[in-house]
C-alpha atoms as a PDB file:
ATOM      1  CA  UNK A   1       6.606  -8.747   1.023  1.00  0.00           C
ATOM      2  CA  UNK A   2       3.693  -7.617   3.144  1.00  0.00           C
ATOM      3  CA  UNK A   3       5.938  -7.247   6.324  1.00  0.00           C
ATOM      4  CA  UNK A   4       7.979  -5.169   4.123  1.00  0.00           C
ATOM      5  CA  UNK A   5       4.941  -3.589   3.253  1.00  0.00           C
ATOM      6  CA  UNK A   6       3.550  -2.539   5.952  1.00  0.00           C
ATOM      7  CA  UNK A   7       6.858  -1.597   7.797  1.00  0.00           C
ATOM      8  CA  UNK A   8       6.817   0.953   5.329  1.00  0.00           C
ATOM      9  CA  UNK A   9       3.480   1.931   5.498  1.00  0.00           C
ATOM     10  CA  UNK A  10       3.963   2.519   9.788  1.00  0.00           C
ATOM     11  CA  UNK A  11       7.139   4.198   9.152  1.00  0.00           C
ATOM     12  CA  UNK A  12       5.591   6.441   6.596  1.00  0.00           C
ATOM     13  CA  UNK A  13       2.512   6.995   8.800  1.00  0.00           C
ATOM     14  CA  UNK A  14       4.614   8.075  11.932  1.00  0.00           C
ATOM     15  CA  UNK A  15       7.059  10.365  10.059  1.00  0.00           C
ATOM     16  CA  UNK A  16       3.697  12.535   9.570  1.00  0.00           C
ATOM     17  CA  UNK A  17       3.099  12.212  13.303  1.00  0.00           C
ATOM     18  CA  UNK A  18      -0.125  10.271  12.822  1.00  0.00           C
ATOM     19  CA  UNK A  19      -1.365   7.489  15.215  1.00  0.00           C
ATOM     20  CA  UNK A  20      -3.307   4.710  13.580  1.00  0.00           C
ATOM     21  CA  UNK A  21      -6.904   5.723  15.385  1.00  0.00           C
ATOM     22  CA  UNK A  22      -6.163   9.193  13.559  1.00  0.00           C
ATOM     23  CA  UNK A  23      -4.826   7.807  10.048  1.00  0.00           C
ATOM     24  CA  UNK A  24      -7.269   5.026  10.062  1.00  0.00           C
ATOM     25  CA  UNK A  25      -9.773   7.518  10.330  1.00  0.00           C
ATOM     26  CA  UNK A  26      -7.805  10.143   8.056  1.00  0.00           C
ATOM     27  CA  UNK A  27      -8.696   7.542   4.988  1.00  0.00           C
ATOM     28  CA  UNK A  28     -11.849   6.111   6.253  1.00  0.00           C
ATOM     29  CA  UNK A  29     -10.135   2.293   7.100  1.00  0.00           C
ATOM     30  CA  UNK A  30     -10.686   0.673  10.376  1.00  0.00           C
ATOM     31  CA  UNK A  31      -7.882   1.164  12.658  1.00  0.00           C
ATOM     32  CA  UNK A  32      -7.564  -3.181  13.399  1.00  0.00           C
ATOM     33  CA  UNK A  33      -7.579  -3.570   9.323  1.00  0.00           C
ATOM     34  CA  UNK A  34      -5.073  -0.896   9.209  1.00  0.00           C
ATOM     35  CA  UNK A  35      -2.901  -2.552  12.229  1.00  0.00           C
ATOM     36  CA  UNK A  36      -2.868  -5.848  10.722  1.00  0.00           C
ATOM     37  CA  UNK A  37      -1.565  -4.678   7.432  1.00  0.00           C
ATOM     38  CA  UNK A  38       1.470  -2.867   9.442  1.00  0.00           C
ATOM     39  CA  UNK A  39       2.169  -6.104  11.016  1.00  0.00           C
ATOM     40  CA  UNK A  40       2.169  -7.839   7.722  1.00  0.00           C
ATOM     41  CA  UNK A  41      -0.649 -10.236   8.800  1.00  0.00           C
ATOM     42  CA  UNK A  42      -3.255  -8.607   6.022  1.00  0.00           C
ATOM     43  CA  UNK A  43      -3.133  -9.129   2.231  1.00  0.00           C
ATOM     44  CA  UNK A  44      -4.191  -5.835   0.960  1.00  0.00           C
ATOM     45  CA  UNK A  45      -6.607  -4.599  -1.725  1.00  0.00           C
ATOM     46  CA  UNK A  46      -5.300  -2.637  -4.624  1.00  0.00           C
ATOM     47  CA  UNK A  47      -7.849  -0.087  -3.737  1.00  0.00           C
ATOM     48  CA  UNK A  48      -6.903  -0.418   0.122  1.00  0.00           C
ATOM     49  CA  UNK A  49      -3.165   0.376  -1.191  1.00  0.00           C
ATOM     50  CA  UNK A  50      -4.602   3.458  -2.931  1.00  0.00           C
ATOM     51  CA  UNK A  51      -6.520   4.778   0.194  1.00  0.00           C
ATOM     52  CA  UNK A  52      -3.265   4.539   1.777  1.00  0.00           C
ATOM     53  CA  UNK A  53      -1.149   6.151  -0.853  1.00  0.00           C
ATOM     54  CA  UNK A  54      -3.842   8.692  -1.278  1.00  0.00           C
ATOM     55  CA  UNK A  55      -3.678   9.657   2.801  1.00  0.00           C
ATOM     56  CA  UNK A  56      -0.199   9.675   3.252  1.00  0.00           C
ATOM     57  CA  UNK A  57      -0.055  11.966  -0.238  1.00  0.00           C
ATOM     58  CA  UNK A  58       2.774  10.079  -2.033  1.00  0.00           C
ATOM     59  CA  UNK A  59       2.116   7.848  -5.330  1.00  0.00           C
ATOM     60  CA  UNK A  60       1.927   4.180  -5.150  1.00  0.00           C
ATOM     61  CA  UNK A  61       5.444   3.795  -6.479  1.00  0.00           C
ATOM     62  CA  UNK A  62       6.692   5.860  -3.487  1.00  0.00           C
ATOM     63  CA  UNK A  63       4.739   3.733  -1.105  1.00  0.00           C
ATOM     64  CA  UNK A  64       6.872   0.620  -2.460  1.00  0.00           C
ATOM     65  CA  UNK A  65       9.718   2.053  -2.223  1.00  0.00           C
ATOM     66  CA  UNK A  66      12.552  -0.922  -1.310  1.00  0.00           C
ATOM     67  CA  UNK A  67       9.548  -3.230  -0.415  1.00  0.00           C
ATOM     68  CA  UNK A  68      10.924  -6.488  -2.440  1.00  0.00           C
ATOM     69  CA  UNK A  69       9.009  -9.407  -3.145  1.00  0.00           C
ATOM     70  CA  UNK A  70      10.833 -11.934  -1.839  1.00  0.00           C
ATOM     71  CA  UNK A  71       8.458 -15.093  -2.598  1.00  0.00           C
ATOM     72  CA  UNK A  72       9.234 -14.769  -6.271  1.00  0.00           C
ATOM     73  CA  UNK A  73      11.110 -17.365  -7.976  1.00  0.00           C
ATOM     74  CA  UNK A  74      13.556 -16.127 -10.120  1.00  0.00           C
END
């Protein structure tokens, strides 16, 4: 799930033509915190998700959009 995650979040994040020095500083994150999450390597805040959300100006659901959490037992 957090690979998933933060595929989505790069591809999201480049489709607006942002690097990650400018939408790091875009929603006040540091640009290594912000690169670890796009590699998947970061478990992310709930408020961390929101910053994100909040700079890329979609809602949270959007932002999970066909991320799948494949860890779950079903």
């Amino acid at each position: 799930m957090l690979i998933q995650f933060g595929k989505r979040v790069q591809m999201l994040r480049k489709n607006q033509g942002l690097s990650q020095e400018k939408f790091a500083l875009k929603i006040n994150m540091d640009r290594t915190y912000l690169a670890s999450v796009e590699s998947g390597k970061r478990n992310i805040s709930l408020l961390n998700i929101e910053k994100i959300a909040q700079g890329l100006e979609i809602s949270i659901s959007d932002l999970f959009q066909g991320v799948e959490n494949d860890g779950q037992k079903k």
